[in-house]
N, C-alpha and C. Protein backbone atom coordinates (compact mmCIF):
# COMPACT_ATOMS: atom_id res chain seq x y z
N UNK A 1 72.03 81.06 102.33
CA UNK A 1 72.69 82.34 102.03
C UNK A 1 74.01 82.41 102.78
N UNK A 2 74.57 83.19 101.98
CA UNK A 2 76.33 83.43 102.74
C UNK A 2 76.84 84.27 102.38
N UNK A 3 77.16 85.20 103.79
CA UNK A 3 77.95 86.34 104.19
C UNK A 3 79.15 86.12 104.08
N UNK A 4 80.05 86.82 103.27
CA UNK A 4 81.66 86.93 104.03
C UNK A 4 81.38 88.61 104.38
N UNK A 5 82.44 88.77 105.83
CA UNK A 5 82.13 89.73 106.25
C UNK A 5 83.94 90.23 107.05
N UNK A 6 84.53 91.09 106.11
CA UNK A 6 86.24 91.49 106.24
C UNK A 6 86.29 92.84 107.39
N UNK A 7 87.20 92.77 108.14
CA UNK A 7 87.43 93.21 108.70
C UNK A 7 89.23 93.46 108.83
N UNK A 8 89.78 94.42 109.81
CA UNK A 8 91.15 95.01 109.79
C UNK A 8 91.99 95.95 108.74
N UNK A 9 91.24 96.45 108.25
CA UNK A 9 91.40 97.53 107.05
C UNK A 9 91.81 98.89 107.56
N UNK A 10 92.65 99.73 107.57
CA UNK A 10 93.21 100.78 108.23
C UNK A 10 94.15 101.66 107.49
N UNK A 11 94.52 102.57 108.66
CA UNK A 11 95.64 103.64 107.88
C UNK A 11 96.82 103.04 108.58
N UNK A 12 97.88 102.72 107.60
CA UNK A 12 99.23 102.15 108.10
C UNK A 12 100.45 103.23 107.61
N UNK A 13 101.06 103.24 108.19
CA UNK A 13 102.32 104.50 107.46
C UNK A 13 103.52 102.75 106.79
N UNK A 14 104.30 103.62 105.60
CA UNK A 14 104.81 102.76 104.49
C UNK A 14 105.70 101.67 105.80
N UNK A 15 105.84 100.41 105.21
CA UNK A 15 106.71 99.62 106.02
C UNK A 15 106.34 99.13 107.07
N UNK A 16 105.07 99.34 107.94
CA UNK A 16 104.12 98.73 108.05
C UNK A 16 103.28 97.09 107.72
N UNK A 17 102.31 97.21 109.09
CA UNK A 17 101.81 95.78 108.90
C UNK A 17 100.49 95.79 109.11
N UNK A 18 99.36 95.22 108.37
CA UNK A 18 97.94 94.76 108.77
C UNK A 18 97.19 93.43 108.59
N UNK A 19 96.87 92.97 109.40
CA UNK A 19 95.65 91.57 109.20
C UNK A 19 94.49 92.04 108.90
N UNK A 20 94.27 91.29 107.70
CA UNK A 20 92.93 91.18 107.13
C UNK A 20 92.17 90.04 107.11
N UNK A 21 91.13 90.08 107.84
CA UNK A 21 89.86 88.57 108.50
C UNK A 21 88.82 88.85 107.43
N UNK A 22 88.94 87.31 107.23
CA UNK A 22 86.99 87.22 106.40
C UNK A 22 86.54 86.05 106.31
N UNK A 23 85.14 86.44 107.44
CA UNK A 23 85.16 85.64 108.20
C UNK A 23 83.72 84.99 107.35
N UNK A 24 82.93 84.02 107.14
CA UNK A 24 82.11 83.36 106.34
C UNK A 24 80.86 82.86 107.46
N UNK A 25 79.42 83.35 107.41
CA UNK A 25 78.43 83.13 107.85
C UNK A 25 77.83 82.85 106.94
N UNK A 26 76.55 82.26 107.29
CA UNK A 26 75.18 81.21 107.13
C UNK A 26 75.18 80.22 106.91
N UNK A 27 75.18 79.75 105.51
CA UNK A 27 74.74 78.46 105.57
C UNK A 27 76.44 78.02 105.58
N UNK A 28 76.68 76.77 105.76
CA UNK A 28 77.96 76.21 106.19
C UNK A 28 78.28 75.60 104.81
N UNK A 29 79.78 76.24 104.20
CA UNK A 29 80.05 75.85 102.98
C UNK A 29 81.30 75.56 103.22
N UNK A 30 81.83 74.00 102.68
CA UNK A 30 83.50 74.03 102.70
C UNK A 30 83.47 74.95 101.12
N UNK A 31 84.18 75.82 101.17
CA UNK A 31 84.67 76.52 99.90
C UNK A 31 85.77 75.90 99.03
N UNK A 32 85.90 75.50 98.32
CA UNK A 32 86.76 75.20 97.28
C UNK A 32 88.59 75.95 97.67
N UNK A 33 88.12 77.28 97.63
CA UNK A 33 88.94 78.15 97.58
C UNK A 33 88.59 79.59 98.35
N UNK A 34 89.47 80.14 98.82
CA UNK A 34 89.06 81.73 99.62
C UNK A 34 90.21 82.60 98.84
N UNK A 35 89.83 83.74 98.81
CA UNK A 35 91.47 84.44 98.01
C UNK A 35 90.95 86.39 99.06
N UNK A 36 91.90 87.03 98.37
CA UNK A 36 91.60 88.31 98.03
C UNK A 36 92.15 88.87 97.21
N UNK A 37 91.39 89.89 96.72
CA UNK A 37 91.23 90.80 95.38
C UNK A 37 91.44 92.36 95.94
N UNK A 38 91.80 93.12 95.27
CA UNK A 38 92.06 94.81 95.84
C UNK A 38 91.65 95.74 94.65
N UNK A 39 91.08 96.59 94.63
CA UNK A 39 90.67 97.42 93.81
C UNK A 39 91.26 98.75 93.99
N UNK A 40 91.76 99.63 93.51
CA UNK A 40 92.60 100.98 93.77
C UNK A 40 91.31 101.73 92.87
N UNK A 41 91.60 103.08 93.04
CA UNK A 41 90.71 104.15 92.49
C UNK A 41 91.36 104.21 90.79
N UNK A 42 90.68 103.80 90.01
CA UNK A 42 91.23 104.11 88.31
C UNK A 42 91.57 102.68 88.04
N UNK A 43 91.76 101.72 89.16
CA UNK A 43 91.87 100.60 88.50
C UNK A 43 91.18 99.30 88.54
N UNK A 44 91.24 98.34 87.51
CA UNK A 44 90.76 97.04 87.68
C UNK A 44 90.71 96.08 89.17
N UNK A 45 89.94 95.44 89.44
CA UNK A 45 90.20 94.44 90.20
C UNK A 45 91.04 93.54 90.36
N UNK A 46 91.68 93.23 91.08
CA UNK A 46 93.04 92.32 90.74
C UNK A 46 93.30 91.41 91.80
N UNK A 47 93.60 89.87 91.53
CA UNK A 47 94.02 88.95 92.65
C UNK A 47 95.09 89.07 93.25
N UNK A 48 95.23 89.35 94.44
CA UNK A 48 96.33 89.19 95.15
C UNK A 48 96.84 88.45 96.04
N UNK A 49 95.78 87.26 96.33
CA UNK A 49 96.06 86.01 96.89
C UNK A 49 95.10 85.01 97.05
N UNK A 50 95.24 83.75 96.83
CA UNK A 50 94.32 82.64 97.11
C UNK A 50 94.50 81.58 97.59
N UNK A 51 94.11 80.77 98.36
CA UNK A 51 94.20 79.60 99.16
C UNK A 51 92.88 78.74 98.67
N UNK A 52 93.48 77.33 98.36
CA UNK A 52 92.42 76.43 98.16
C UNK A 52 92.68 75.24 99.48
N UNK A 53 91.14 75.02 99.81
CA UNK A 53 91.07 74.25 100.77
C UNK A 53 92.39 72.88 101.59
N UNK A 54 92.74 72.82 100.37
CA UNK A 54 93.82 72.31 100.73
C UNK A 54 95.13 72.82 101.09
N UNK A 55 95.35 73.85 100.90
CA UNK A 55 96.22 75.03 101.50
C UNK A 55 97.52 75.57 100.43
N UNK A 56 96.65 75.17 99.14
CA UNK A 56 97.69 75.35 97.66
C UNK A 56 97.36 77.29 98.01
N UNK A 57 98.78 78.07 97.85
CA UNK A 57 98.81 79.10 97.70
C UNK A 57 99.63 79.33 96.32
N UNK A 58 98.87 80.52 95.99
CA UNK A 58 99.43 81.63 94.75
C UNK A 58 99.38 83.30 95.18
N UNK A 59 100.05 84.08 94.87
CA UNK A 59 99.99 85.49 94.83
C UNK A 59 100.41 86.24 93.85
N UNK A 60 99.92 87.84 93.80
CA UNK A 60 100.32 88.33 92.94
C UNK A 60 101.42 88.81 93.15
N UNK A 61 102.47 89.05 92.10
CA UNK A 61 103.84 89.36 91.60
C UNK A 61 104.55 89.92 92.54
N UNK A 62 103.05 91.09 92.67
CA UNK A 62 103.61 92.24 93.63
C UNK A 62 103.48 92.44 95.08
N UNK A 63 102.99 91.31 95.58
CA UNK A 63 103.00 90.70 96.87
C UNK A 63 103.71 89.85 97.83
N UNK A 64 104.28 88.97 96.34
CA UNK A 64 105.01 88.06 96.50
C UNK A 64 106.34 88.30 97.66
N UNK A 65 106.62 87.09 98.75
CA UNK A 65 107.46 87.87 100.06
C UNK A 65 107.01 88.64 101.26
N UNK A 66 106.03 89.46 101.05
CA UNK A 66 105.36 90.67 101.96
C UNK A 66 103.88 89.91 102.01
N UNK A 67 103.31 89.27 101.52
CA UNK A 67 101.74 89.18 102.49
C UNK A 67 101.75 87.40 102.00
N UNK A 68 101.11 86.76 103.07
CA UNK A 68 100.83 85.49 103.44
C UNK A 68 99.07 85.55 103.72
N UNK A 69 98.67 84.56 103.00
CA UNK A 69 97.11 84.40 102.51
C UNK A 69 97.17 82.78 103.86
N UNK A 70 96.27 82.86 104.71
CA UNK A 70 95.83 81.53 105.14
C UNK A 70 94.67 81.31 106.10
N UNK A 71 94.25 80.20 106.09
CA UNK A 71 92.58 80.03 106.15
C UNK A 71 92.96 79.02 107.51
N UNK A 72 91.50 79.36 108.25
CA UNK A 72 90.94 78.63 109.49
C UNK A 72 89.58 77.54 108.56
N UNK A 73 89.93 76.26 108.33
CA UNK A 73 88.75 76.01 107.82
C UNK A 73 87.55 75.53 108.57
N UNK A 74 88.43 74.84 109.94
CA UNK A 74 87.14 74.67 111.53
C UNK A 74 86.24 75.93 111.41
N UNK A 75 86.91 77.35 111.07
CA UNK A 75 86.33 78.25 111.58
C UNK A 75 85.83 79.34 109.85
N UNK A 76 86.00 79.18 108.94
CA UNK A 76 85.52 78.86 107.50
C UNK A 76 85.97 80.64 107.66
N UNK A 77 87.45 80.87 107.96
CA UNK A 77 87.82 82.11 107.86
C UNK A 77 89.00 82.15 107.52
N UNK A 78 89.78 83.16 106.67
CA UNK A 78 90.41 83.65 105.61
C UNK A 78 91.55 84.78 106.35
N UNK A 79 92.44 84.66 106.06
CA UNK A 79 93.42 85.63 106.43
C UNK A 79 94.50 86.52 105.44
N UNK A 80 94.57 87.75 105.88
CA UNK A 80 95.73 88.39 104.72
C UNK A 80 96.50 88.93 105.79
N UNK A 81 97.80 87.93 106.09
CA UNK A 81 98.84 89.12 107.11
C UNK A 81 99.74 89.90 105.53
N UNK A 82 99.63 91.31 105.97
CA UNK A 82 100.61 91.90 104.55
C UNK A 82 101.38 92.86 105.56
N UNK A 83 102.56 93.17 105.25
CA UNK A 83 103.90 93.23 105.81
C UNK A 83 104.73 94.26 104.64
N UNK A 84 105.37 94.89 105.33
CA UNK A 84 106.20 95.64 104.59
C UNK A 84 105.59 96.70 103.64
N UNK A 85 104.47 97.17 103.94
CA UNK A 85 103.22 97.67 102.93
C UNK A 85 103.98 98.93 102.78
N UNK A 86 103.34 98.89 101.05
CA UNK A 86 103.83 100.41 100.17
C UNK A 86 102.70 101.05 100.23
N UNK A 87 102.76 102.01 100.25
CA UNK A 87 101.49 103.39 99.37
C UNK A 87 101.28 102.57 97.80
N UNK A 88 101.66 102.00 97.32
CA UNK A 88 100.98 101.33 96.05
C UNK A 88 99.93 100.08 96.62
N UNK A 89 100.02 99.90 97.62
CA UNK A 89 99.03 98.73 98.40
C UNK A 89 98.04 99.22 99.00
N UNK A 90 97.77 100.32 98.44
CA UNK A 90 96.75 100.91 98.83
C UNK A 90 95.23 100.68 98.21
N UNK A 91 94.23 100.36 98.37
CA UNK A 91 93.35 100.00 97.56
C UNK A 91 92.25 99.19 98.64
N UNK A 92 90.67 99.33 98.05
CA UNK A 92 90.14 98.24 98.74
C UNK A 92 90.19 97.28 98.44
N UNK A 93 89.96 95.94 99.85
CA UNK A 93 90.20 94.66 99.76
C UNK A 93 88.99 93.65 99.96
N UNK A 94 88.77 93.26 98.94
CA UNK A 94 87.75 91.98 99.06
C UNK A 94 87.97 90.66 99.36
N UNK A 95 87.06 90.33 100.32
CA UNK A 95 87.30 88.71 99.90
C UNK A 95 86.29 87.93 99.23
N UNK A 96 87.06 86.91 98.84
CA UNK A 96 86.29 86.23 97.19
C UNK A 96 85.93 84.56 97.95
N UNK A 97 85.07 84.09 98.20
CA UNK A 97 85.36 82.44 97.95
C UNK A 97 84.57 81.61 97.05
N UNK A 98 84.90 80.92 96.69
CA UNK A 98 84.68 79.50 95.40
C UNK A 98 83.88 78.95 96.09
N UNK A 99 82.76 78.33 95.92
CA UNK A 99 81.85 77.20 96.21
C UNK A 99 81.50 76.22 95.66
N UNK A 100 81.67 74.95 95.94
CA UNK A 100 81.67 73.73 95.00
C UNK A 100 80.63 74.21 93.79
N UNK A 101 80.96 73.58 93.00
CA UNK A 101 79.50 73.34 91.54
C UNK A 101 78.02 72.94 92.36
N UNK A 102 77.48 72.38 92.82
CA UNK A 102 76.69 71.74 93.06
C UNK A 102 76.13 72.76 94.15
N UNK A 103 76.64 73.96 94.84
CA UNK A 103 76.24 75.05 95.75
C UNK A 103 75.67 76.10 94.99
N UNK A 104 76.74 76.29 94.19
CA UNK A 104 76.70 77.85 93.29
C UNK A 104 78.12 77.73 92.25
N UNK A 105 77.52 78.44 91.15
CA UNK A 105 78.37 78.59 90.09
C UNK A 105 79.01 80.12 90.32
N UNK A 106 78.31 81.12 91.14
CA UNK A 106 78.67 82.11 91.08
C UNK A 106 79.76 82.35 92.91
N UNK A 107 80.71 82.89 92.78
CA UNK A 107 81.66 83.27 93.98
C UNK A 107 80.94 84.22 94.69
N UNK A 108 80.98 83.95 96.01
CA UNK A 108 80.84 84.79 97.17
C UNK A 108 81.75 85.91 97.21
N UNK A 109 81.13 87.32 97.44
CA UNK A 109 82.56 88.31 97.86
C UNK A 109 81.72 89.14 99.20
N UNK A 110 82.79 89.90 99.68
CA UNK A 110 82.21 90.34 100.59
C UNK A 110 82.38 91.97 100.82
N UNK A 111 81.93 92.89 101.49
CA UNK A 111 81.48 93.93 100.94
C UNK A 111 83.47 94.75 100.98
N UNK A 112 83.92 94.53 101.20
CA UNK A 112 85.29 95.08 101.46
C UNK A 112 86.08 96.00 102.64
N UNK A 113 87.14 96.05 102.44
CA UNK A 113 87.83 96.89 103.52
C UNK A 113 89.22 97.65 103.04
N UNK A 114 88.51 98.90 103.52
CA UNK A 114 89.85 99.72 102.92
C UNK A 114 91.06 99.75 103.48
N UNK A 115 92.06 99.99 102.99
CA UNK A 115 93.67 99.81 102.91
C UNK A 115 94.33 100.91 102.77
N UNK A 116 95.07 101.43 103.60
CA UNK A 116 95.50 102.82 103.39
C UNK A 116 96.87 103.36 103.62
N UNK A 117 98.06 102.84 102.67
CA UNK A 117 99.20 103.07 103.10
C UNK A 117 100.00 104.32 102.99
N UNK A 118 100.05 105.61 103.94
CA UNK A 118 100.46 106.65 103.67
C UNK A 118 101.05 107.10 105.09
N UNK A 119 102.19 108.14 104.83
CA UNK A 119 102.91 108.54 105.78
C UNK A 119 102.22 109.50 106.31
């Protein structure tokens, strides 16, 4: 079994900065991939960053510049530094990771952490 378990989720006023940790217990999995996802109230789930074990990054559009996604893999933990944060970055934040085929077909997430950008 495997926990991801996020932490650093807060109230930031606009322009602003927060680290987001997620950190991966039990059984010991190199993950494929770790990302995070954010959910706002009325809306879909949406990727906003991912790192694959090898340290290939992507982000979303609207991230792009302002938050840096990167992983401890000694320590099988996940990072979101986000920077310059709007009140539209507001939303909870999950983290997601990939597990080879041969572990699980289905992704790990973890229970989330809220995000709160307001003056």
């Amino acid at each position: 079994q495997v926990q991801l378990v996020e932490s650093g989720g807060d109230l930031v006023q606009p322009g602003g900065s927060l680290r987001l940790s997620c950190a991966a217990s039990g059984r010991r999995i190199s993950f494929n991939a770790m990302g995070w996802y954010r959910q706002a109230p009325g809306k879909e789930r949406e990727l906003v960053a991912r790192i694959t074990i090898g340290g290939r990054t992507n982000y979303a559009d609207s991230v792009k510049g302002r938050f840096t996604i990167s992983r401890d893999n000694a320590k099988n933990t996940a990072y979101l530094q986000m920077n310059s944060l709007k009140p539209e970055d507001t939303a909870v934040y999950y983290c997601n990771a990939e597990p080879p085929a041969y572990v699980s077909r289905d992704n790990y997430w973890g229970q989330g952490t809220q995000v709160t950008v307001s003056s």
